[in-house]
Protein backbone atom coordinates (compact mmCIF):
# COMPACT_ATOMS: atom_id res chain seq x y z
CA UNK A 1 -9.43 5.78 -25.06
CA UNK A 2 -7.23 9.18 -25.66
CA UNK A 3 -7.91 10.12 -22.08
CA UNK A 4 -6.35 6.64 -21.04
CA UNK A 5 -3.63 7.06 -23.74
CA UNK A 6 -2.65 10.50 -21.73
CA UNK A 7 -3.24 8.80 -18.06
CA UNK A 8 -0.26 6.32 -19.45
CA UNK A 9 1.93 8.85 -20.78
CA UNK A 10 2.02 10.66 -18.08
CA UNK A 11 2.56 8.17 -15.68
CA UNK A 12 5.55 6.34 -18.11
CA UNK A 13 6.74 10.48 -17.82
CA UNK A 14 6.53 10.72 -13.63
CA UNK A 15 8.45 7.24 -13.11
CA UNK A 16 11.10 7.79 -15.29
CA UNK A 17 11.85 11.31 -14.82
CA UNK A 18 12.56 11.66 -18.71
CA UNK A 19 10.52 12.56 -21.52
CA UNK A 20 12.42 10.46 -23.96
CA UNK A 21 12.86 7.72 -21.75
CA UNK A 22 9.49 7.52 -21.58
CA UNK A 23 9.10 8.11 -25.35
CA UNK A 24 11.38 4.80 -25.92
CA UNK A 25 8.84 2.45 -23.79
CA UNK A 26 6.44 3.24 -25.27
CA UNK A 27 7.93 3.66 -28.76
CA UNK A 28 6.54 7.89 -29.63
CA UNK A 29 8.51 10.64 -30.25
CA UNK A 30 9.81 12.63 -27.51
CA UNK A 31 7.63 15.33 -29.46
CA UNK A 32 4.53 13.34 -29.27
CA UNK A 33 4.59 12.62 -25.49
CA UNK A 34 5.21 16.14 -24.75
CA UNK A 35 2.47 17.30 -26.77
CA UNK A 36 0.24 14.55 -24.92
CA UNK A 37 1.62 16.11 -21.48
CA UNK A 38 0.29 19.77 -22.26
CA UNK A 39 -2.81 18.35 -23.37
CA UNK A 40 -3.33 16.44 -20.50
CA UNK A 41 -2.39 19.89 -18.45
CA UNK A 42 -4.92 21.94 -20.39
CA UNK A 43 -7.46 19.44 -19.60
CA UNK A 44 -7.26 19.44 -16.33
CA UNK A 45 -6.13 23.19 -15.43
CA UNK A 46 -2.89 22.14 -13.82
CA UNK A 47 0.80 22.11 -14.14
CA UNK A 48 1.60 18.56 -13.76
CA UNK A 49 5.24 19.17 -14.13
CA UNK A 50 8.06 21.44 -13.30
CA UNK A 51 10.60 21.71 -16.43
CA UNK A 52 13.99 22.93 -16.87
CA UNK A 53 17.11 22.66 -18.83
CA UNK A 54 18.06 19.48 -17.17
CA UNK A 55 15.27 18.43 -14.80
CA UNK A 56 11.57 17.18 -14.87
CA UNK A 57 9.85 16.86 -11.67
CA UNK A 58 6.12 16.52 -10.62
CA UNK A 59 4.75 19.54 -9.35
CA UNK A 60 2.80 18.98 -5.71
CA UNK A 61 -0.38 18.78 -7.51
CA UNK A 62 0.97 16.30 -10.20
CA UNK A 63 2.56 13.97 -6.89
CA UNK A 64 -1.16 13.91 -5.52
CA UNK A 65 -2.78 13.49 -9.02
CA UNK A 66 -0.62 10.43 -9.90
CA UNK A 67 -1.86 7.99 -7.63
CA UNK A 68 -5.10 8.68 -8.76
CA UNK A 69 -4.05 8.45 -12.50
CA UNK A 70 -2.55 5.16 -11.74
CA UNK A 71 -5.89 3.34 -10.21
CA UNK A 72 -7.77 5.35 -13.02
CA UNK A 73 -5.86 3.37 -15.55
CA UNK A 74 -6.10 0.17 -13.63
CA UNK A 75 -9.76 0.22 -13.47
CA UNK A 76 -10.44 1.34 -16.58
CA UNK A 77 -8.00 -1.95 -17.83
CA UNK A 78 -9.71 -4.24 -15.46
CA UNK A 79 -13.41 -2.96 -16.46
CA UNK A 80 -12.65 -3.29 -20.28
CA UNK A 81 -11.00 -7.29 -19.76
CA UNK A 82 -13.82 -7.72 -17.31
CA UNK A 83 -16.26 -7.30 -20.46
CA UNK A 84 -14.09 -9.07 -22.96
CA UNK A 85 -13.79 -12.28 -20.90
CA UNK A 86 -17.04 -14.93 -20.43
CA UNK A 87 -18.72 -14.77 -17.27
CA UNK A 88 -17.32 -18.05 -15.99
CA UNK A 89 -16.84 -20.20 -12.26
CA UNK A 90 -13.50 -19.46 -10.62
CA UNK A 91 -11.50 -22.52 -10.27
CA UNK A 92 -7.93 -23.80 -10.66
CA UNK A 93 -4.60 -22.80 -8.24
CA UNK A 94 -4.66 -19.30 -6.28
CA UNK A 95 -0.79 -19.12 -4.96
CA UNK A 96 -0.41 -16.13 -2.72
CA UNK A 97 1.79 -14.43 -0.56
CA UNK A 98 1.32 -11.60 2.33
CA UNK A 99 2.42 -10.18 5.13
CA UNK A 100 2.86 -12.39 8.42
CA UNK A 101 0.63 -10.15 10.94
CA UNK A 102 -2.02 -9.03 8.10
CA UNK A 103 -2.54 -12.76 6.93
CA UNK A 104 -2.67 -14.78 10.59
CA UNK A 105 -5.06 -11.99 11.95
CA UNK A 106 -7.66 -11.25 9.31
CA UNK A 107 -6.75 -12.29 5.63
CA UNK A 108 -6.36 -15.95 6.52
CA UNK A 109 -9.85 -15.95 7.98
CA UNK A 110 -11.38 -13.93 5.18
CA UNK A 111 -10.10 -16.32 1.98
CA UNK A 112 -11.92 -19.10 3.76
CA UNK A 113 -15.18 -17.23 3.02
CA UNK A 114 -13.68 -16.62 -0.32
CA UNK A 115 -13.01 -20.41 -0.89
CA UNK A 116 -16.99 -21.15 0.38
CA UNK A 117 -18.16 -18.89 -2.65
CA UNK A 118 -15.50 -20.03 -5.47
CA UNK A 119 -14.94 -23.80 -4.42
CA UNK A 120 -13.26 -24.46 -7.52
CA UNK A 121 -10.11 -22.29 -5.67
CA UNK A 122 -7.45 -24.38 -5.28
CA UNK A 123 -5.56 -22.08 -2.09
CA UNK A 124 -1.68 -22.05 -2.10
CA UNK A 125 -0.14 -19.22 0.56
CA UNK A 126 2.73 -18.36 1.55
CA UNK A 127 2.75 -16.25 5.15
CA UNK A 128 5.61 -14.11 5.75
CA UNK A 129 7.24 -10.94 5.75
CA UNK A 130 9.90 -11.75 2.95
CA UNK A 131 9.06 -9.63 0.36
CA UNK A 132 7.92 -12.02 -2.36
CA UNK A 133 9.73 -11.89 -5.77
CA UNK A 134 6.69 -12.84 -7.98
CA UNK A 135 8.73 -13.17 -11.25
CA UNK A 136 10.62 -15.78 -9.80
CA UNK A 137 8.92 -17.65 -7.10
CA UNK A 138 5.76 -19.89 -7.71
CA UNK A 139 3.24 -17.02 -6.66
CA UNK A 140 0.23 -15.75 -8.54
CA UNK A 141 -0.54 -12.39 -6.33
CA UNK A 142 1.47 -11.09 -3.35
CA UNK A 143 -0.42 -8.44 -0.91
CA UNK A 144 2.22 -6.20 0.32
CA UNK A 145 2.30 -2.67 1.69
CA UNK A 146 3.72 0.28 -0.11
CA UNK A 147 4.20 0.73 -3.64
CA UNK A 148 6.97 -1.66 -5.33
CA UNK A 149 9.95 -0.02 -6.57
CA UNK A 150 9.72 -1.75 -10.25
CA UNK A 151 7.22 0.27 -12.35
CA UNK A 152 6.60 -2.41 -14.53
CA UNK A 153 4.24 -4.30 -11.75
CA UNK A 154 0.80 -4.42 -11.81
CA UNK A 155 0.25 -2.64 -8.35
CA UNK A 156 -3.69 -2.83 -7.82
CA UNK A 157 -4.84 -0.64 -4.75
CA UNK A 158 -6.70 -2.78 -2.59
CA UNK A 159 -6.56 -0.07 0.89
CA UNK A 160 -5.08 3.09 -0.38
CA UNK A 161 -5.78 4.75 2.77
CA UNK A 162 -4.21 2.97 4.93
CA UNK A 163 -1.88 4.29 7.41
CA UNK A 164 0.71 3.30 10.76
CA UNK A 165 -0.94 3.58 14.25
CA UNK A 166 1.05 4.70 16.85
CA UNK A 167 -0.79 2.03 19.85
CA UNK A 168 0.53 -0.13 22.91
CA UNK A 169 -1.35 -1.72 25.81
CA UNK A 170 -3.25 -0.49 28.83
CA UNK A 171 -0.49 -2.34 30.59
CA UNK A 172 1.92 -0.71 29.67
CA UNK A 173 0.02 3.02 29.48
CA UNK A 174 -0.87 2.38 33.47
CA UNK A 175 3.03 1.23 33.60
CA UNK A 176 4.79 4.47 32.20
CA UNK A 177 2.14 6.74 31.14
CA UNK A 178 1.42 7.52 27.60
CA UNK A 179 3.53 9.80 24.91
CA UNK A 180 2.34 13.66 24.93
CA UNK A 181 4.00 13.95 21.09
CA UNK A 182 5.30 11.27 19.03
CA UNK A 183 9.04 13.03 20.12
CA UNK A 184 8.34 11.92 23.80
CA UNK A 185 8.78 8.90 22.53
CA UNK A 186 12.77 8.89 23.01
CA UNK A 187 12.12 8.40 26.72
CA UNK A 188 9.58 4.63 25.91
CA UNK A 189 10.14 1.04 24.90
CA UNK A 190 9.81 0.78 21.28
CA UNK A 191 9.19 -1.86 19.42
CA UNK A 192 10.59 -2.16 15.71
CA UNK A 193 9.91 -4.40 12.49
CA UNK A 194 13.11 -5.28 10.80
CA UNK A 195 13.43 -6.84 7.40
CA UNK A 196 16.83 -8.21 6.36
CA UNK A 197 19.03 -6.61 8.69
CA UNK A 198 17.18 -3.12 8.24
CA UNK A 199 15.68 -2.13 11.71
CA UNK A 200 12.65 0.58 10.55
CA UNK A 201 13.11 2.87 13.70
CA UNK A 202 12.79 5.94 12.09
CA UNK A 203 8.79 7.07 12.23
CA UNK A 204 7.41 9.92 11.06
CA UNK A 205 4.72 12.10 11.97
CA UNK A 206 2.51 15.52 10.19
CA UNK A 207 0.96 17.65 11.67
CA UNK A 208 -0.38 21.41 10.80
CA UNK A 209 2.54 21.28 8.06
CA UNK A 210 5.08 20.09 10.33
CA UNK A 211 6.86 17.03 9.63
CA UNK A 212 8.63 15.23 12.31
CA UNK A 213 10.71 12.34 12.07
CA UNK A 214 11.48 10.54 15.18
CA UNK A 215 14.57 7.79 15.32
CA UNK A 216 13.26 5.48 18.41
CA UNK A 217 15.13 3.94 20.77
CA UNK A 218 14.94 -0.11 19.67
CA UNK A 219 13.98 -2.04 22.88
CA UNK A 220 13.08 -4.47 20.78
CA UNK A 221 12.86 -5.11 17.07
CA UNK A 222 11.85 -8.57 15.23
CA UNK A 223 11.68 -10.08 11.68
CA UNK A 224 8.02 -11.04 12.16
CA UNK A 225 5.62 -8.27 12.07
CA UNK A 226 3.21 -10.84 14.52
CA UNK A 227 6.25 -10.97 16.82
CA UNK A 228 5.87 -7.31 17.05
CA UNK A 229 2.33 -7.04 17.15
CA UNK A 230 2.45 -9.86 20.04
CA UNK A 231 4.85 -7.81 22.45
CA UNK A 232 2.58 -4.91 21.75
CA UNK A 233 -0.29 -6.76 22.99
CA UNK A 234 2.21 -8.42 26.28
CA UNK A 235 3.09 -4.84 27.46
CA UNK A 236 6.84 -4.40 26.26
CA UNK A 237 6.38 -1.04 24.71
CA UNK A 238 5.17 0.81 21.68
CA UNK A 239 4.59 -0.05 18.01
CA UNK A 240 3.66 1.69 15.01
CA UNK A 241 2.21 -0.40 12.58
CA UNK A 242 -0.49 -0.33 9.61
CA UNK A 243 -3.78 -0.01 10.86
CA UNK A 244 -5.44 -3.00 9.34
CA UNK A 245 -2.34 -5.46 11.08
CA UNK A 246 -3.86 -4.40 14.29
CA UNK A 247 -7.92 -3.31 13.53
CA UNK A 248 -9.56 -5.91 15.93
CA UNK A 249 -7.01 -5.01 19.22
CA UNK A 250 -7.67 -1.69 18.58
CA UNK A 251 -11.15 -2.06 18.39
CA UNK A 252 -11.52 -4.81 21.44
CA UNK A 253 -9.52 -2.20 23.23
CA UNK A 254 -6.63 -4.49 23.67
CA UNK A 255 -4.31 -1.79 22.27
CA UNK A 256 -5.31 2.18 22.20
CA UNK A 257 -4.03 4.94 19.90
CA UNK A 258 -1.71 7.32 20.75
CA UNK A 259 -0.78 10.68 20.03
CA UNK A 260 -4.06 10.74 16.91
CA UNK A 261 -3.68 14.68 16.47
CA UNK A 262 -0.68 13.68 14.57
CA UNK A 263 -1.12 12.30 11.12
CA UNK A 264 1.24 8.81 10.60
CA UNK A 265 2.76 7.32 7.65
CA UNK A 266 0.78 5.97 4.49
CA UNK A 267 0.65 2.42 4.44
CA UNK A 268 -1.34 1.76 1.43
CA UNK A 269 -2.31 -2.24 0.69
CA UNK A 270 -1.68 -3.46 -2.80
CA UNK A 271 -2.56 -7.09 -4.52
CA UNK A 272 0.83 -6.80 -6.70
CA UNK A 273 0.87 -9.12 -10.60
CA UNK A 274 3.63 -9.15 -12.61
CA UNK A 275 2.22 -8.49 -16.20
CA UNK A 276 -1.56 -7.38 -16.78
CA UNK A 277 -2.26 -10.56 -18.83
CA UNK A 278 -1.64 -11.52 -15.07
CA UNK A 279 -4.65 -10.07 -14.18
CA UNK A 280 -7.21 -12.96 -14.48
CA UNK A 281 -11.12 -13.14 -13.31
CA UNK A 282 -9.92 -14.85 -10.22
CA UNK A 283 -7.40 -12.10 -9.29
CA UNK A 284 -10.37 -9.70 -10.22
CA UNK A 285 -12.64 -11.33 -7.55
CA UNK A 286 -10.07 -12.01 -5.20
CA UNK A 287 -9.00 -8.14 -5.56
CA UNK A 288 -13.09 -6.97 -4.52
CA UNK A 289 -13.50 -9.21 -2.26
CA UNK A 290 -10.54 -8.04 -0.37
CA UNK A 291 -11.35 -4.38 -1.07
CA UNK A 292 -14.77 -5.49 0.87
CA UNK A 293 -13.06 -7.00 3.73
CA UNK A 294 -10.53 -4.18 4.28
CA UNK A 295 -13.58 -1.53 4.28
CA UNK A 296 -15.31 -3.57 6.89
CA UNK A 297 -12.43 -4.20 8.98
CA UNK A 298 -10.75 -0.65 9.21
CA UNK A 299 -13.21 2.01 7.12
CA UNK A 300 -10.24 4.66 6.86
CA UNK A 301 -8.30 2.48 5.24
CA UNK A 302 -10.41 2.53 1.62
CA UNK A 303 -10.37 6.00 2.28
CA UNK A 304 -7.81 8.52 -0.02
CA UNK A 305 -5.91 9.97 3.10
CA UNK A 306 -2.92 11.05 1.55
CA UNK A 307 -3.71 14.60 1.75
CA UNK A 308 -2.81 15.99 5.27
């Protein structure tokens, strides 16, 4: 378990910025998770970290090797309670929330298959695009996109490499043509996602080791990432949304990709818990399952595309 004890360490280190605030949480020395860091470097050949007088920053390899440490230390977690606890049927409540366009068009379909197998599931969701506070409010799991900003979350990765499509209708292509480069798209309709009163109409794009971020003009922007999704599919402009929201209008040709020699944003899929001891055999199945589903429905999107 040393190799897991390092994995930890090192991520406690990259979150917090601080070797001794890192020492404190998990009650070492600031000498003794230092020492852990360098062996963990020598191991691997790498700098993980760049280190000066006042600063400690990842280094670009230690920013790609920590997502990978993270879902290392997961698994590892999940594998070793897997084997602890008995082999048992899956009943009792499942309370769940996600994402109002990823949950009407395929997740909603996909836990009635996972109800069949496990009737003992009692099934308690909650649809919508509120992100879900699942210390306070009577959920179990939320699915949710991006990484959470509290550290202490159990984030499991259910579609790491998922990422934004940049897509509208062949009604609206015939209409007013189609974007050469994601910056022709200050002369189209766009069509935003808001949440609170945050409009997201700033996308960005990579390509060849160019990075270009676009602020869109907001014909229209909802709360309601199905809203969006909806007057994508009507003709009202362009969206750019996670590939799995909109898998099966892509692939009925309802909705085509545009401008795909550009790489989009990450939009990685995570079943979020709020302790481990969180982590039960249900959330365990429901967190393969899924996993399953998302690899059938969009195959990129179990892929590790973070890497341009």
């Amino acid at each position: 378990m040393a190799l897991t004890q390092s994995l930890d360490i090192f991520i406690r280190v990259a979150d917090s910025g601080s070797l001794s605030a890192a020492a404190r949480s998990l009650d070492l020395t600031p000498a003794a998770v230092s020492a852990s860091i360098k062996r963990l470097e020598a191991d691997i050949g790498t700098l993980l970290f760049v280190r000066t007088t006042r600063q400690l920053r990842l280094t670009q390899a230690g920013e790609r090797f920590l997502q990978h440490a993270r879902e290392g230390v997961q698994a590892i977690e999940l594998g070793l309670l897997a084997l602890r606890q008995p082999r048992q049927a899956l009943e009792g409540p499942l309370r769940m929330s996600m994402p109002s366009d990823l949950g009407r068009s395929l997740v909603v379909g996909w836990l009635d298959e996972f109800v069949d197998r496990h009737p003992g599931v009692q099934l308690q969701l909650d649809v919508s695009d509120r992100l879900a506070d699942v210390y306070r409010q009577p959920v179990d799991v939320a699915l949710r996109y991006g990484r959470p900003d509290d550290s202490s979350m159990v984030a499991l990765p259910i579609a790491s490499g998922n990422r934004r499509v940049l897509c509208a209708a062949p009604n609206y292509l015939v209409r007013h043509g189609a974007p050469r480069t994601p910056a022709d798209l200050a002369h189209h309709a766009c069509l935003c996602f808001m949440l609170g009163q945050r409009v997201h109409n700033e996308w960005n794009f990579t390509r060849s080791g160019e990075n270009l971020k676009v602020q869109v003009p907001r014909s229209r922007s909802a709360s309601d990432g199905q809203v969006v999704h909806r007057w994508m599919l009507d003709g009202h402009g362009i969206g750019y949304k996670s590939a799995l929201d909109v898998s099966q209008s892509l692939r009925s040709g309802r909705l085509v990709a545009l401008c795909t020699d550009w790489q989009t944003e990450s939009a990685p899929l995570l079943l979020m818990c709020p302790q481990r001891r969180e982590i039960s055999p249900m959330v365990t199945a429901l967190r393969d399952f899924l996993r399953q589903r998302c690899a059938q429905a969009w195959p990129d999107s179990v892929s590790d595309l973070a890497s341009p």
